[in-house]
Protein backbone atom coordinates (compact mmCIF):
# COMPACT_ATOMS: atom_id res chain seq x y z
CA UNK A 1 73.26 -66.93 17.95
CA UNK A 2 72.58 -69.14 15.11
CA UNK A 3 71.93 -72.65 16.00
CA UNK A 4 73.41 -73.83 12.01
CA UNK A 5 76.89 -73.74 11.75
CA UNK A 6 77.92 -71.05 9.69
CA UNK A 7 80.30 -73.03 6.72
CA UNK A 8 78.53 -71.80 3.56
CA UNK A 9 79.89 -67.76 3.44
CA UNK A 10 82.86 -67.11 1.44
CA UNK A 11 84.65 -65.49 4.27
CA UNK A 12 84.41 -68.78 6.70
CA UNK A 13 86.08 -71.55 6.81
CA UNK A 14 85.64 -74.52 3.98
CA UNK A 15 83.44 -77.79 4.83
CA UNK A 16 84.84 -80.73 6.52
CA UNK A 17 84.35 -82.63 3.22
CA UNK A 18 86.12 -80.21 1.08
CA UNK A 19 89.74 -80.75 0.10
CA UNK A 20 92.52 -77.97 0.77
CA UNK A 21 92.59 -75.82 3.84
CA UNK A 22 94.68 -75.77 7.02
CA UNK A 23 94.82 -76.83 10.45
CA UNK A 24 96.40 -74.60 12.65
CA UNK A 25 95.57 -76.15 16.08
CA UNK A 26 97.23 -79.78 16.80
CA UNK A 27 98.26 -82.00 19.45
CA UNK A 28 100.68 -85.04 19.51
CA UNK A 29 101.82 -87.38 21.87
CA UNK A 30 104.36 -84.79 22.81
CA UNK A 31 101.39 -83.27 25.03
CA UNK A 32 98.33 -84.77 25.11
CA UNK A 33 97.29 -86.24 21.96
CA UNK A 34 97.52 -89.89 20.94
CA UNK A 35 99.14 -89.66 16.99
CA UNK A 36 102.63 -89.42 16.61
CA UNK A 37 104.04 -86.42 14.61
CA UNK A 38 104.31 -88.18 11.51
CA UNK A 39 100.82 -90.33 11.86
CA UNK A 40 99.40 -86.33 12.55
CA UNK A 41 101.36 -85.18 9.11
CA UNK A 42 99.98 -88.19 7.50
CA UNK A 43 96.72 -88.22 8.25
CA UNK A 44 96.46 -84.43 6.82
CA UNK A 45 98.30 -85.26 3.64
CA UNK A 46 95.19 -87.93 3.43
CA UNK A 47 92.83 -85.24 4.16
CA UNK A 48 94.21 -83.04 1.35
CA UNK A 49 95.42 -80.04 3.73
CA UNK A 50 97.87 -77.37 2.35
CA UNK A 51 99.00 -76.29 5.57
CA UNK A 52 99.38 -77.36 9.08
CA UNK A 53 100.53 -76.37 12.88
CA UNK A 54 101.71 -77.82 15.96
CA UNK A 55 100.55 -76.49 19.11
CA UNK A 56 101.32 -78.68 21.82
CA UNK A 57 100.78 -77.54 25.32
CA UNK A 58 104.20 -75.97 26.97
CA UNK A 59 106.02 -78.06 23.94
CA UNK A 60 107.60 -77.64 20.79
CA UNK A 61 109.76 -80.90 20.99
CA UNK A 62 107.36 -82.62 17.96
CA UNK A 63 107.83 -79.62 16.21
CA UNK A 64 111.58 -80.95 13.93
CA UNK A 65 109.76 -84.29 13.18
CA UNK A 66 106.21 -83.20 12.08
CA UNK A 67 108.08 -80.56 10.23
CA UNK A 68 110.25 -83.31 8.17
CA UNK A 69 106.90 -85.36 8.00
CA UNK A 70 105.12 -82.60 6.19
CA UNK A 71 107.65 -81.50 4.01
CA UNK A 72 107.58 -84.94 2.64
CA UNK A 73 104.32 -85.17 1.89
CA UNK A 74 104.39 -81.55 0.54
CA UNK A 75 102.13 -79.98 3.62
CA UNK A 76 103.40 -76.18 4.69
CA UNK A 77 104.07 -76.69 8.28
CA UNK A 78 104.26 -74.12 11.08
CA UNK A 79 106.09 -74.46 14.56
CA UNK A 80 103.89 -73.53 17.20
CA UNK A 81 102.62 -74.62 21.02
CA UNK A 82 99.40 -73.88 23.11
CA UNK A 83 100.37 -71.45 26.54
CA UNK A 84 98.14 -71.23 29.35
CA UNK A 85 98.07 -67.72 30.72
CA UNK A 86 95.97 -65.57 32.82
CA UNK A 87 94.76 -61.97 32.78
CA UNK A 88 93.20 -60.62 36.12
CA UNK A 89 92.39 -64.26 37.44
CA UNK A 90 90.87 -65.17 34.34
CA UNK A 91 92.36 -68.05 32.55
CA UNK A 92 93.08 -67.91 28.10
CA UNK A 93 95.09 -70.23 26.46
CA UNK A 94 97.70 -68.43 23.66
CA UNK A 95 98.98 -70.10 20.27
CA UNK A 96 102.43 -68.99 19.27
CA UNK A 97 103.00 -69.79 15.73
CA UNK A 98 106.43 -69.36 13.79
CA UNK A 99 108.14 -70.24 17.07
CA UNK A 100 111.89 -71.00 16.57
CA UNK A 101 112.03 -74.22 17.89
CA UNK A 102 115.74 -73.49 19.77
CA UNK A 103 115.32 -70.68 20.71
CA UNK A 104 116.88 -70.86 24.16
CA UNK A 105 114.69 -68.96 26.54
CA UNK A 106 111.89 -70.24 24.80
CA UNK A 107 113.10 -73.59 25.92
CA UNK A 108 114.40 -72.69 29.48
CA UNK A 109 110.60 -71.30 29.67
CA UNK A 110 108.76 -74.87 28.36
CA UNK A 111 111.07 -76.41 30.84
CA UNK A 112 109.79 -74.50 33.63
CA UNK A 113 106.57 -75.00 32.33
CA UNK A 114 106.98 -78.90 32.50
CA UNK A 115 108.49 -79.02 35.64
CA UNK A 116 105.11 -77.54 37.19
CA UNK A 117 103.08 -79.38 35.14
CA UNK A 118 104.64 -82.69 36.71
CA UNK A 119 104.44 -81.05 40.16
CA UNK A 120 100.61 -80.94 39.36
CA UNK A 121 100.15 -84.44 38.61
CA UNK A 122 101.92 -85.66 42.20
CA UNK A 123 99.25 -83.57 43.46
CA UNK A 124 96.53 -84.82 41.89
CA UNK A 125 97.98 -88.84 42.61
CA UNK A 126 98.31 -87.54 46.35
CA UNK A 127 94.58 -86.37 46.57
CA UNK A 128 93.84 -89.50 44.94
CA UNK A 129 95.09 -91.09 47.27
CA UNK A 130 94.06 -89.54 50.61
CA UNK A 131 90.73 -90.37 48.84
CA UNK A 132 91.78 -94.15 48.82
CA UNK A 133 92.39 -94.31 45.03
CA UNK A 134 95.72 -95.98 44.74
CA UNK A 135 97.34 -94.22 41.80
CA UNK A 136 100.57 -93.38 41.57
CA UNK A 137 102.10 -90.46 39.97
CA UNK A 138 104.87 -92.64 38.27
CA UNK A 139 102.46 -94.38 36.99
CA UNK A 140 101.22 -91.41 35.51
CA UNK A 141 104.50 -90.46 34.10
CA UNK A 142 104.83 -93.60 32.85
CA UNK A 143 101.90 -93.64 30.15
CA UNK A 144 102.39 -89.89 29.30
CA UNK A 145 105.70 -90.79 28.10
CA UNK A 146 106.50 -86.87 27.39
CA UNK A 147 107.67 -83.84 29.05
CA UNK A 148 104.43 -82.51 29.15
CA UNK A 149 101.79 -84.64 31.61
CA UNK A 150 98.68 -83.01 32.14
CA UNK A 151 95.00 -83.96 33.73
CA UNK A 152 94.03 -86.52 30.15
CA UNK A 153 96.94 -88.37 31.20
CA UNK A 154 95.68 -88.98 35.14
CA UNK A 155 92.40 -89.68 33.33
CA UNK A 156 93.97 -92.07 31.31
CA UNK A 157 96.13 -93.43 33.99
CA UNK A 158 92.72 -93.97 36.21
CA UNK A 159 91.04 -96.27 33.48
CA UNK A 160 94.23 -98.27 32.93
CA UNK A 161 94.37 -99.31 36.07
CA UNK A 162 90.87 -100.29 36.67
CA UNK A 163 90.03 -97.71 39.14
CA UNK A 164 87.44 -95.70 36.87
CA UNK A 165 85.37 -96.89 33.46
CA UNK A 166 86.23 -94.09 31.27
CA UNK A 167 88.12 -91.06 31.25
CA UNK A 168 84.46 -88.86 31.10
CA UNK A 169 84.29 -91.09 34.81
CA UNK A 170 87.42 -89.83 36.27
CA UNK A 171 86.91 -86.14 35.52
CA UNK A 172 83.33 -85.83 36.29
CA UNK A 173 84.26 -87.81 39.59
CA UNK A 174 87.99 -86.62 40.54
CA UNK A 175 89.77 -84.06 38.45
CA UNK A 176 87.36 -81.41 36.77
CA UNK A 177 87.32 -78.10 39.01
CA UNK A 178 85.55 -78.78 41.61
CA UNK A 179 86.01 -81.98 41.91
CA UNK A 180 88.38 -83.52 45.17
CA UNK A 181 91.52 -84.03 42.79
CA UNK A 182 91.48 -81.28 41.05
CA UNK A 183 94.32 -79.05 41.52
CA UNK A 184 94.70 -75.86 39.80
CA UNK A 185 97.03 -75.36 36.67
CA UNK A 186 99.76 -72.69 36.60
CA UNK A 187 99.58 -69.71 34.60
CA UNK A 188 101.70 -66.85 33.67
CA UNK A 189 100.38 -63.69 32.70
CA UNK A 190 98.85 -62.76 29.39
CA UNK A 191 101.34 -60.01 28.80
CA UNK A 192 104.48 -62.04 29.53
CA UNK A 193 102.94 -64.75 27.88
CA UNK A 194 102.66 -62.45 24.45
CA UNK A 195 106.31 -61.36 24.94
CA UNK A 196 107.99 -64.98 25.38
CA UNK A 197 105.76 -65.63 22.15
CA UNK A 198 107.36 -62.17 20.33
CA UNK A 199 110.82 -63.28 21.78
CA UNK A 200 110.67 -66.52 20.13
CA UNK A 201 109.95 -64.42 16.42
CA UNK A 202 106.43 -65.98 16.81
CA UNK A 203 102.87 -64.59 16.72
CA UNK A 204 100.59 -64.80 19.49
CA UNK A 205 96.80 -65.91 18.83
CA UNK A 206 94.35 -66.39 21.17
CA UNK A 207 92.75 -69.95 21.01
CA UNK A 208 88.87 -70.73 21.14
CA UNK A 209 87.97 -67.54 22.94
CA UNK A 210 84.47 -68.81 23.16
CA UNK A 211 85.21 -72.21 25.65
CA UNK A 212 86.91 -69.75 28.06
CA UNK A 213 84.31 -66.89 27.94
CA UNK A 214 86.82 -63.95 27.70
CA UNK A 215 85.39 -61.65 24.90
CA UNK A 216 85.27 -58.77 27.23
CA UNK A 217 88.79 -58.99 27.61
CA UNK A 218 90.30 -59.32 24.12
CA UNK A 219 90.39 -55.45 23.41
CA UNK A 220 93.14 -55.54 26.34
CA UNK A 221 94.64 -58.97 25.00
CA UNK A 222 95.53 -56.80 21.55
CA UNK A 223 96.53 -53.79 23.46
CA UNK A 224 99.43 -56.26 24.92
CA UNK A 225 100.72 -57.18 21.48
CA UNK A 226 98.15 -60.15 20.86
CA UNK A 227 98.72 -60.92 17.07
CA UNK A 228 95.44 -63.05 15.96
CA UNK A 229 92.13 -64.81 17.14
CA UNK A 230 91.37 -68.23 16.56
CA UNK A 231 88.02 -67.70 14.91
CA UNK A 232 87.55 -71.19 13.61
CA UNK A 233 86.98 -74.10 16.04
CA UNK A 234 85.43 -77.82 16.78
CA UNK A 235 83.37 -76.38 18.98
CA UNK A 236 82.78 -72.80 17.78
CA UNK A 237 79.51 -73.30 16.31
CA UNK A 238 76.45 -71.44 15.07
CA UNK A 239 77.03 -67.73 14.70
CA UNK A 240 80.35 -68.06 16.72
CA UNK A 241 82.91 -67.95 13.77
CA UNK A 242 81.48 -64.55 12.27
CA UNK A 243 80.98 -62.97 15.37
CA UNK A 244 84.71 -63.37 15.68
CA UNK A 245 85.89 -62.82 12.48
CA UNK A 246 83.77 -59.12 12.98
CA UNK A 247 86.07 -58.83 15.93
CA UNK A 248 89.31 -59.77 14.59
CA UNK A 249 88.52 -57.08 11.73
CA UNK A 250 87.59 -54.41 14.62
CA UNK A 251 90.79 -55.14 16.43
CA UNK A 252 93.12 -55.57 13.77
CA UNK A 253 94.14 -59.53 14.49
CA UNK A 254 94.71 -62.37 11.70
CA UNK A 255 92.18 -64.79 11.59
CA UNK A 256 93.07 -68.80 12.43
CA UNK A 257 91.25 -71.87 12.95
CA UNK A 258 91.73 -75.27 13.83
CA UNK A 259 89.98 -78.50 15.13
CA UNK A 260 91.80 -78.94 18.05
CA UNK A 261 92.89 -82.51 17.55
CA UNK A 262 94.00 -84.89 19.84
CA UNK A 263 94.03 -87.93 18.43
CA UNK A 264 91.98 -90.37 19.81
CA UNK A 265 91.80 -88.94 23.13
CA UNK A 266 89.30 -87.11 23.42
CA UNK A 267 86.77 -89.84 20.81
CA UNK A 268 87.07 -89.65 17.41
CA UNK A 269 89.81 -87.63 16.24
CA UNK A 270 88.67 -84.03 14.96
CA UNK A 271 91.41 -83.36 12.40
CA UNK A 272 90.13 -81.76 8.91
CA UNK A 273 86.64 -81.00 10.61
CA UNK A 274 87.94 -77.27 10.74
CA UNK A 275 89.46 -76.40 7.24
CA UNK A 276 91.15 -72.94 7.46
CA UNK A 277 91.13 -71.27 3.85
CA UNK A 278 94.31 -70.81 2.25
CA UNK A 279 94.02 -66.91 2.32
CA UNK A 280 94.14 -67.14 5.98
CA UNK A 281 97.29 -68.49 5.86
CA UNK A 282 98.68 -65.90 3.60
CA UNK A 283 97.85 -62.98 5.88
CA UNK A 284 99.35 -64.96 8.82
CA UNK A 285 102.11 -64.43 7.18
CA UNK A 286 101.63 -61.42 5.93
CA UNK A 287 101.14 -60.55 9.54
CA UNK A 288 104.46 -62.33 10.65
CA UNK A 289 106.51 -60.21 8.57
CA UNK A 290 105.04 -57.53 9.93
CA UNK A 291 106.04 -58.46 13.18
CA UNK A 292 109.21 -59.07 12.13
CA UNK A 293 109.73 -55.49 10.79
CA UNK A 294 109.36 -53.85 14.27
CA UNK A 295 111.49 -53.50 17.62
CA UNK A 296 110.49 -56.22 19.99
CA UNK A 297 110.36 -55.27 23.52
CA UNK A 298 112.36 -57.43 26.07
CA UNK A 299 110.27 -60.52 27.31
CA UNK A 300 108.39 -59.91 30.46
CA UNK A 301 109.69 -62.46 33.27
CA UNK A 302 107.54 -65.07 34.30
């Protein structure tokens, strides 16, 4: 692959710099990001974006404001939230987009999904401290402030309270895999995934295939119902975004993109550095309508 980023072809996605364009792939302090839903909305109505999404992990709860913040500033918004599944042990993360918000299995579903992810962080504060690292999981809770605490927050949690310099310290010392803290995440299958997605009248994307090294799999990922690939990304670079927009045209899947933002999290926040053309957007749509159109299946359990 290409070591250039590939911006300048008229079927990728539009330069950083450029005005216009969407961001499909956001995170608020409803998960783990930093902005609130209306600092998110505002900072893309700065940027110039046409469109944007909300895809918290295991949340839609930001979903009603950021939608009121972008309708005032004239933004198209779409309802949406980041799953982590599995297929045959090997871990993808899905993007539903067009999710209805109260949809109530869809909800009793997040909830479940919260309840582990909680679960997970006691965990990690007890291996913590059988390691002598007094942190405790409330005070984990505590600075997440949402239904949806996850291993950024423990990092966060661990600098806060003096016992490591940075959050790059506490993961490359505690909590990435591997490490003593670490403690595995929960995932439901791919396919059950997809359906809770198609329940909820959403589509089902797959986010930046390339960080979790699953191209052999996607062929099997559509054959489930998958809807799109996320083709754009922060760190889909070089040759990566044609390679998958040649795949998404093989396989029959929309086409999104999105920086991945977090706030300030994860450095400097990312938002506009992936600008989604407007055309993509369309046949989103285009392909949510189609959805729409034909019998959904019953959702798998999970």
């Amino acid at each position: 692959m290409s070591a250039s980023p590939v911006i300048s072809s008229e079927k990728t996605a539009l330069r950083p710099g450029e005005g216009g364009g969407a961001d499909l792939h956001l995170h608020t302090l409803f998960s783990d990001g930093t902005f609130t839903p209306e600092e998110l909305a505002e900072r893309g109505g700065r940027l110039g974006l046409v469109a944007m999404a909300l895809t918290d992990h295991d949340s839609i709860e930001g979903c009603a404001r950021m939608g009121r913040a972008c309708e005032g500033l004239g933004i198209e918004f779409i309802s949406g939230a980041e799953l982590t599944a599995e297929y045959e042990g090997r871990e993808v993360h899905l993007l539903g987009y067009f999710l209805e918000v109260e949809h109530p299995r869809l909800l009793g579903e997040m909830g479940k999904f919260q309840a582990v992810r909680k679960d997970r962080v006691r965990e990690m504060a007890a291996r913590l401290n059988k390691l002598g690292i007094p942190l405790r999981a409330e005070t984990v809770f505590e600075l997440a402030n949402c239904h949806s605490p996850g291993r950024p927050h423990v990092g966060r949690a661990l600098v806060l309270e003096g016992l490591c310099a940075s959050v790059d310290e506490a993961f490359e010392k505690y909590l990435k895999k591997g490490r003593p803290a670490w403690v595995p995440k929960y995932k439901i299958s791919s396919d059950a995934a997809i359906a809770l997605i198609h329940e909820a009248h959403g589509l089902a994307v797959l986010a930046h295939p390339a960080l979790n090294h699953c191209d052999q799999i996607i062929p099997t990922l559509a054959g489930q119902g998958l809807d799109g690939l996320e083709c754009f990304h922060t760190r889909h670079t070089g040759a990566m975004p044609e390679y998958y927009l040649q795949m998404a045209a093989r396989l029959n899947l929309a086409v999104t993109g999105g920086s991945d933002c977090h706030g300030y999290s994860k450095g400097k926040p990312l938002i506009g550095g992936v600008r989604l053309p407007a055309r993509y957007v369309d046949k989103l749509k285009d392909a949510r309508r189609n959805r729409a159109s034909q019998p959904q299946p019953a959702a798998k359990a999970t």
